[in-house]
Protein backbone atom coordinates (compact mmCIF):
# COMPACT_ATOMS: atom_id res chain seq x y z
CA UNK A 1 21.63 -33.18 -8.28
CA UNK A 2 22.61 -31.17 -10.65
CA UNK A 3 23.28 -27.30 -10.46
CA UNK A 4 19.92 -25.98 -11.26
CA UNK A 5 20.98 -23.77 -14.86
CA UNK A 6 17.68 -23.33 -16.53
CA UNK A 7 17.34 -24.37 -20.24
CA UNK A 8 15.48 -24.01 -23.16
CA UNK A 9 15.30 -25.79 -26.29
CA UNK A 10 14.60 -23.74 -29.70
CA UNK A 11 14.00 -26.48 -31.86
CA UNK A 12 12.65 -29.74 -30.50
CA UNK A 13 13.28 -31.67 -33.96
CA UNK A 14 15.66 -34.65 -33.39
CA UNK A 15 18.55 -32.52 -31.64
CA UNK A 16 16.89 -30.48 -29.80
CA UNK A 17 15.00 -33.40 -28.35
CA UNK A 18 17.48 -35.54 -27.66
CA UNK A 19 19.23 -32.47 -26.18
CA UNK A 20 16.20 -31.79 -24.14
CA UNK A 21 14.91 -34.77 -23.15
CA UNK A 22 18.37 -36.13 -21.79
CA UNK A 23 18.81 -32.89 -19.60
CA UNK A 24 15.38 -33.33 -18.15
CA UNK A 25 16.93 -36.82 -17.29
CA UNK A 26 19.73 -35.11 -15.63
CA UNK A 27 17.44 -32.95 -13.43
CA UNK A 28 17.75 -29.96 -14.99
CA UNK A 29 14.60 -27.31 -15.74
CA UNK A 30 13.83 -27.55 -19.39
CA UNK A 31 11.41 -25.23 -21.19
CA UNK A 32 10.53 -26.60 -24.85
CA UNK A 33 9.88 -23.62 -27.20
CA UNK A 34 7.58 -23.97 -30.28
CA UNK A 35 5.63 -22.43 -33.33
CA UNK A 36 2.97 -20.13 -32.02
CA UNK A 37 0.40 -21.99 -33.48
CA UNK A 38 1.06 -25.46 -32.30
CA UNK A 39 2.05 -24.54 -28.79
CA UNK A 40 -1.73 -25.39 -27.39
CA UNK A 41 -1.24 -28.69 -29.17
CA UNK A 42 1.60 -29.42 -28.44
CA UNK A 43 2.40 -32.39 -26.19
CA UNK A 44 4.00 -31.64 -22.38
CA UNK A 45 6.72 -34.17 -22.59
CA UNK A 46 9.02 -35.70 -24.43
CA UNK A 47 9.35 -39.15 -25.43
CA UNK A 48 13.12 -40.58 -26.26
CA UNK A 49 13.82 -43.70 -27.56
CA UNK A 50 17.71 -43.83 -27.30
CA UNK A 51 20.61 -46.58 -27.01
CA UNK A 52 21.38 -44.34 -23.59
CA UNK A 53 18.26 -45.72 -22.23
CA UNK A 54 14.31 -44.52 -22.98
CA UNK A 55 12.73 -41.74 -21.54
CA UNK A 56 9.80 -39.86 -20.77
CA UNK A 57 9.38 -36.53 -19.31
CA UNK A 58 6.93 -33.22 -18.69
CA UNK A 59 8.53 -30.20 -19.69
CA UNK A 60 7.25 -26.09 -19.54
CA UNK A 61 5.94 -25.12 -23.58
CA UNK A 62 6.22 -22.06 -24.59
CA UNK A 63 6.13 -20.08 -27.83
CA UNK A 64 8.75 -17.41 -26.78
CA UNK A 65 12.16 -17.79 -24.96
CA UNK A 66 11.96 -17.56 -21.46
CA UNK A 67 14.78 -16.40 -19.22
CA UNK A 68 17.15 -19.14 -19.05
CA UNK A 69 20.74 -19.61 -18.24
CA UNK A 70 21.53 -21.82 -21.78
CA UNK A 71 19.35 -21.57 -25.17
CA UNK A 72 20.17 -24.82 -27.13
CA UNK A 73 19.45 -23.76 -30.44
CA UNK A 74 18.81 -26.74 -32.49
CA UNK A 75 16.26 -25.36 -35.80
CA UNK A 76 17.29 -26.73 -39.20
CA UNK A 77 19.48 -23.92 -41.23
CA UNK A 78 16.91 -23.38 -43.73
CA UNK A 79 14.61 -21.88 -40.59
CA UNK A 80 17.12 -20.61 -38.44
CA UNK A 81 15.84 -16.52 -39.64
CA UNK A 82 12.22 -17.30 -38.96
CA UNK A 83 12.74 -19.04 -35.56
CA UNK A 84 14.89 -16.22 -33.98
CA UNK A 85 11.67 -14.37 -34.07
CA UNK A 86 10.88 -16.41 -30.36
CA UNK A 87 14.07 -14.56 -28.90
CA UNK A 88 12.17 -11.12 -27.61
CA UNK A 89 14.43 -10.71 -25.31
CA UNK A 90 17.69 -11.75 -25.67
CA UNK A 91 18.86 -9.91 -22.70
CA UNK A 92 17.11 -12.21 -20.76
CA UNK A 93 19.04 -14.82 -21.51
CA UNK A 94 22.84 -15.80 -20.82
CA UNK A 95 24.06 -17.83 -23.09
CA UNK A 96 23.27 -19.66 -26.68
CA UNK A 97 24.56 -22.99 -27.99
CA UNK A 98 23.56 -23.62 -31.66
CA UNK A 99 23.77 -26.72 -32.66
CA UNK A 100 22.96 -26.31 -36.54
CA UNK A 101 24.65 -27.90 -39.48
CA UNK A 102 27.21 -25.74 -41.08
CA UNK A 103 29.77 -22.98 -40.01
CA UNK A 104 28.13 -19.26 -41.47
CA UNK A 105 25.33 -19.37 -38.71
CA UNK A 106 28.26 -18.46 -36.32
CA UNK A 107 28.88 -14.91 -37.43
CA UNK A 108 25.44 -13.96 -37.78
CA UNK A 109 24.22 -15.14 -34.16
CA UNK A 110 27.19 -12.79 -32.97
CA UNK A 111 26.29 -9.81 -35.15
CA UNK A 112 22.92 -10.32 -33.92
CA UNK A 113 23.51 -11.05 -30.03
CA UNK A 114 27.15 -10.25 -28.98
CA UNK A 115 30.03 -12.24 -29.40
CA UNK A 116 30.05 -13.41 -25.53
CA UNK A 117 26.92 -14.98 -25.79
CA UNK A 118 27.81 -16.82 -28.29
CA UNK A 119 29.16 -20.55 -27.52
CA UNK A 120 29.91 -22.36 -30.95
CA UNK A 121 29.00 -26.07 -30.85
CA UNK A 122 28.69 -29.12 -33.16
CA UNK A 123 26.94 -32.21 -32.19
CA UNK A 124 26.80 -35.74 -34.20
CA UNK A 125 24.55 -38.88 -34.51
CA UNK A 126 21.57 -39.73 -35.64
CA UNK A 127 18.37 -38.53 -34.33
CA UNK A 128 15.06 -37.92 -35.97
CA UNK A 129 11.68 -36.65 -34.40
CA UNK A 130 9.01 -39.38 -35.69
CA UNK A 131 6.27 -37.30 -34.07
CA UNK A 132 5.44 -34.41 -31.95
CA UNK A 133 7.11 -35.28 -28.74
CA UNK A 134 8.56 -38.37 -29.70
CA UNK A 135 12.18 -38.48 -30.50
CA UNK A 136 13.99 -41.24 -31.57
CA UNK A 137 18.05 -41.84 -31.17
CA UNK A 138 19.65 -44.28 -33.72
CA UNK A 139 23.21 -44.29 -33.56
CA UNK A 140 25.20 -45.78 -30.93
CA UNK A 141 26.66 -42.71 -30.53
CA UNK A 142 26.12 -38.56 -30.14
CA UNK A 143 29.39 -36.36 -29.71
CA UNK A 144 28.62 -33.10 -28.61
CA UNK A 145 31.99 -30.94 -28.95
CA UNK A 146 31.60 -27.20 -27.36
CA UNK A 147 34.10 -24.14 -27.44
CA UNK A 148 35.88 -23.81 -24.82
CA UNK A 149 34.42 -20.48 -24.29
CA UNK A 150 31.47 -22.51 -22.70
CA UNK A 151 33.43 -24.00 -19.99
CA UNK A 152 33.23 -22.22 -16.86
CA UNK A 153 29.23 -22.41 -17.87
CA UNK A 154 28.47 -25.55 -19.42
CA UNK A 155 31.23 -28.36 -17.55
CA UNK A 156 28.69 -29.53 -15.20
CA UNK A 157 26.09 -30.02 -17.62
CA UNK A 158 28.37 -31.71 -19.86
CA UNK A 159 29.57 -33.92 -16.96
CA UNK A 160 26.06 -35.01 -16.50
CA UNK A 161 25.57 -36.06 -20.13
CA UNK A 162 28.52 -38.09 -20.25
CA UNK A 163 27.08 -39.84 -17.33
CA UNK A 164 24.09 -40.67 -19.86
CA UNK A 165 26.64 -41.65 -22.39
CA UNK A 166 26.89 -38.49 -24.84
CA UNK A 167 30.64 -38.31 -25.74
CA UNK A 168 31.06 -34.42 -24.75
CA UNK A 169 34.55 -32.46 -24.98
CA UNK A 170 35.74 -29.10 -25.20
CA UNK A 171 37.32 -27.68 -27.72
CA UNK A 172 40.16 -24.87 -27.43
CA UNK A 173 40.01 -23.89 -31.17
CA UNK A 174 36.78 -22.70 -33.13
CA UNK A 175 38.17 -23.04 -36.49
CA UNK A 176 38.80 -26.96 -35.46
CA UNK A 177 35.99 -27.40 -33.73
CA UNK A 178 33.96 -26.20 -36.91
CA UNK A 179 35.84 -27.90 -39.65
CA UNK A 180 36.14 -30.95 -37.77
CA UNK A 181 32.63 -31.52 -38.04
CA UNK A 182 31.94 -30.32 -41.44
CA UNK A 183 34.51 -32.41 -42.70
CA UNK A 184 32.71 -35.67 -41.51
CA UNK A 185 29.50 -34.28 -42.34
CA UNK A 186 29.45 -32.57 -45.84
CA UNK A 187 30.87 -35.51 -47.73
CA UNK A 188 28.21 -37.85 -45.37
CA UNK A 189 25.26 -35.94 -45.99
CA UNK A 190 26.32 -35.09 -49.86
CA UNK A 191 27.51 -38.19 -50.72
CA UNK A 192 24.19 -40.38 -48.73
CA UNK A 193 21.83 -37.59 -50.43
CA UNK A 194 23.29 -37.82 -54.05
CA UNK A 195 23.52 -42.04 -53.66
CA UNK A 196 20.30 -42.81 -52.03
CA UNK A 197 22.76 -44.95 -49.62
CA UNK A 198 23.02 -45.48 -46.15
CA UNK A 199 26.90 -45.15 -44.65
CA UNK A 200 27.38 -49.08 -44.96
CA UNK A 201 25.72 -49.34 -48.81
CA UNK A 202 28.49 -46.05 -49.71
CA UNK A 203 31.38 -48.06 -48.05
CA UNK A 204 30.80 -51.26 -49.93
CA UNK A 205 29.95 -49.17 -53.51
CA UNK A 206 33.40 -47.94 -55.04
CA UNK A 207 32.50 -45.06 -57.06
CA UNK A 208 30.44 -43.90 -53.82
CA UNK A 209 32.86 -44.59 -51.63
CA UNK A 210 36.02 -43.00 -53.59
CA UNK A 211 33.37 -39.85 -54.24
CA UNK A 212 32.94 -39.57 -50.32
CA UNK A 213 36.82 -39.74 -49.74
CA UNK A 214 37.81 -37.06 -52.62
CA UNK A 215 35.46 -34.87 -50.90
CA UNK A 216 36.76 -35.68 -47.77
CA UNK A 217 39.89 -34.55 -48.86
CA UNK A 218 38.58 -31.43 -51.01
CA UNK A 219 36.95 -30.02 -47.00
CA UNK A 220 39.88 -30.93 -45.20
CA UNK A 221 42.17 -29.04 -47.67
CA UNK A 222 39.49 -25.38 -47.41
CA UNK A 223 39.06 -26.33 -43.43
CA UNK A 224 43.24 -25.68 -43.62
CA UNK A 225 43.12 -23.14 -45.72
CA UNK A 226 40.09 -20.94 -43.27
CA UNK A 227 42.67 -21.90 -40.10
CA UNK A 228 41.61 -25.12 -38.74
CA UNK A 229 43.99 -27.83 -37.62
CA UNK A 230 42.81 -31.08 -39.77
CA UNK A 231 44.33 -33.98 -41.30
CA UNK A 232 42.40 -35.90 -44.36
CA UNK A 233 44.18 -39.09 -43.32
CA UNK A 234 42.63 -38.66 -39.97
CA UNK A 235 39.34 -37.86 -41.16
CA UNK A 236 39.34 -40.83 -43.62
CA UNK A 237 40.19 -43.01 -40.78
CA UNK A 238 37.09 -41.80 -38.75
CA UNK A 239 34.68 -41.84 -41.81
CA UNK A 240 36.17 -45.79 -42.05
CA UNK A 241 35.16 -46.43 -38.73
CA UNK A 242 31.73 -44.96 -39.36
CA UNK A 243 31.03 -46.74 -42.31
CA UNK A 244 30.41 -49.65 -40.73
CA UNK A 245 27.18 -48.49 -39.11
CA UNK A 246 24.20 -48.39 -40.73
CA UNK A 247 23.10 -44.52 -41.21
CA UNK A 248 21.29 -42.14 -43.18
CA UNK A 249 21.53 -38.48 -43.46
CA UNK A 250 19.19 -35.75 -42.24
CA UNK A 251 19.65 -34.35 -45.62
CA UNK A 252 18.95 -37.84 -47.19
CA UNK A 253 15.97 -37.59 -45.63
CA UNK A 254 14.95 -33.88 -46.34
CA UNK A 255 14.75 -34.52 -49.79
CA UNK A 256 13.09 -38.21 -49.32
CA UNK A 257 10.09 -35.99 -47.56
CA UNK A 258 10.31 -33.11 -50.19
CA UNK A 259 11.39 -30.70 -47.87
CA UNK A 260 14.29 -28.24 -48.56
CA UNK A 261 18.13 -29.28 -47.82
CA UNK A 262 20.54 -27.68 -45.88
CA UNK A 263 22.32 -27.78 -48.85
CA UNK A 264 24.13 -24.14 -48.78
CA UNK A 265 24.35 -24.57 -45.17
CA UNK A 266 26.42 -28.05 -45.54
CA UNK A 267 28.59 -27.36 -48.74
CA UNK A 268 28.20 -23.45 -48.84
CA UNK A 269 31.39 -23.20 -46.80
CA UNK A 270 32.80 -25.79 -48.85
CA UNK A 271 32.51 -23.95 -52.31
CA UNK A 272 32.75 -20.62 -51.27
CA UNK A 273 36.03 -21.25 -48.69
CA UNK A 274 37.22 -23.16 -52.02
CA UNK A 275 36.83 -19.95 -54.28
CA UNK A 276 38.27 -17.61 -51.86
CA UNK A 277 41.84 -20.11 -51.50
CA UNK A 278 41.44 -21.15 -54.99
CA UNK A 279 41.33 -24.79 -54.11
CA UNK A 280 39.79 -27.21 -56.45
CA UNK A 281 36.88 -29.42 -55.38
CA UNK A 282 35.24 -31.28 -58.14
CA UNK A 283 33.99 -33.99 -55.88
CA UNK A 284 32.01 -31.62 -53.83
CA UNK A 285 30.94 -29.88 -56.96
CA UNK A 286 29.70 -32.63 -58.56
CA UNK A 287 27.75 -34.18 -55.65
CA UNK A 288 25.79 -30.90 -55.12
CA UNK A 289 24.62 -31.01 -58.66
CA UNK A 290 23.65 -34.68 -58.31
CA UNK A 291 21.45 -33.16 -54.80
CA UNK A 292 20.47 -30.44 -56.51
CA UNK A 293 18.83 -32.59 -59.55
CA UNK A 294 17.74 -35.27 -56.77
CA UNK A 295 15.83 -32.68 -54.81
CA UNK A 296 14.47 -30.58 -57.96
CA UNK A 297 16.15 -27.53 -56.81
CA UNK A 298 17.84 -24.95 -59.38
CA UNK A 299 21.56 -25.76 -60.42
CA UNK A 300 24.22 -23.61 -58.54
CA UNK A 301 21.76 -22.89 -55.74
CA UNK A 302 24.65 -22.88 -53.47
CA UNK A 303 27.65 -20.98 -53.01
């Protein structure tokens, strides 16, 4: 059994389910934290459809933050403002692991909560919630990287979701453990958004494909620049690997549903860490104007 931390998930789209659901498989206390106004609706358990196994669960709901040990915090960027609102007491609890797209949200959970409660994370597969309660897990894969700041917290729970087969490591350097992820995802989510393609349709399509790699390239070159320890070649390798499975992009799917992007959240970084180095990155550039016109949002939303 595990040690008993006490979670709670903020967020129980895709991530935060399969985050929550697979620690309620572990044994752990999980409290599942809502809108106000569903939270009498809401279902007491989660369902999870996974390659790890399917699983079914009850689970506390509540439309606050309890007092917990961990707070995965799993919201899309575009609502991360309106769901802090359900932390009224952040003293309460002791740490919080965001798991959003992007880098910025970083900074501004610190300024808002300390910097020692912070623990950065990044987390990636494919996971979508297809109803309330019901989460489904698509890849064959979810890597869950965490700072190393997390450690003398978070090893046993990690332990226990690598027993599940999560592929979970900690990371000594935040700037890496960041970048590392953007890298993979901006020029995924950009390039699947802008295409209409899953991973395996990009791969086999050469202007898609050579699109995905410049940007690729254009991330890893800012990620250096900002600190992080990254090599394109590396990347390129991984993204090679990756095209071979069949995948679409949360964003992809945003703006299939007509809901808003993480679009500043995802290439934000990108643009702006470009500006600041003067770096040029017209593959990035152009595949946020071909999101932008695909999604019917405002040219040079971002940045």
């Amino acid at each position: 059994m595990p040690e008993q931390l006490r979670h709670a998930i903020l967020g129980v789209g895709g991530v935060g389910g399969l985050i929550g659901a697979s620690l309620g498989r572990c044994g752990f206390p999980v409290t599942l934290v809502v809108k106000p106004e569903v939270v009498d609706q809401y279902p007491r358990h989660l369902r999870l459809e996974s390659p790890f196994g399917n699983y079914e669960a009850d689970f506390w709901v509540l439309a606050e933050v309890p007092a917990v040990d961990v707070l995965w915090l799993t919201v899309k960027a575009t609502q991360l403002d309106a769901a802090l609102a359900a932390i009224t007491h952040p003293e309460s609890v002791k740490a919080v692991v965001p798991l959003l797209n992007g880098i910025d949200h970083v900074a501004l959970l610190r300024s808002k909560y300390g910097n020692e409660k912070i623990i950065p994370a990044t987390i990636a597969g494919e996971t979508e919630r297809v109803a309330a309660g019901h989460i489904v897990h698509r890849s064959p894969f979810a890597r869950l990287n965490v700072s190393s700041a997390g450690r003398p917290l978070l090893e046993g729970t990690l332990g226990e979701l690598q027993q599940l087969g999560f592929q979970c490591q900690f990371i000594d350097h935040e700037p890496t453990l960041m970048w590392s992820k953007l890298a993979f995802l901006a020029p995924f989510a950009l390039t699947s958004t802008a295409a209409d393609k899953t991973t395996d349709e990009i791969f086999s399509d050469p202007h898609w494909r050579d699109m995905g790699l410049s940007c690729i390239r254009e991330t890893c070159a800012v990620a250096v620049a900002e600190g992080a320890k990254l090599s394109a070649e590396t990347v390129i390798v991984g993204a090679m690997a990756m095209g071979k499975v069949r995948m679409r992009s949360s964003m992809q799917k945003d703006v299939e549903k007509g809901n808003p992007p993480e679009l500043d959240a995802i290439a934000g970084p990108i643009l702006r860490g470009a500006r600041r180095h003067g770096i040029a990155v017209p593959a990035t550039e152009k595949l946020v104007e071909a999101v932008e016109q695909r999604a019917g949002l405002s040219p040079s939303t971002v940045g």
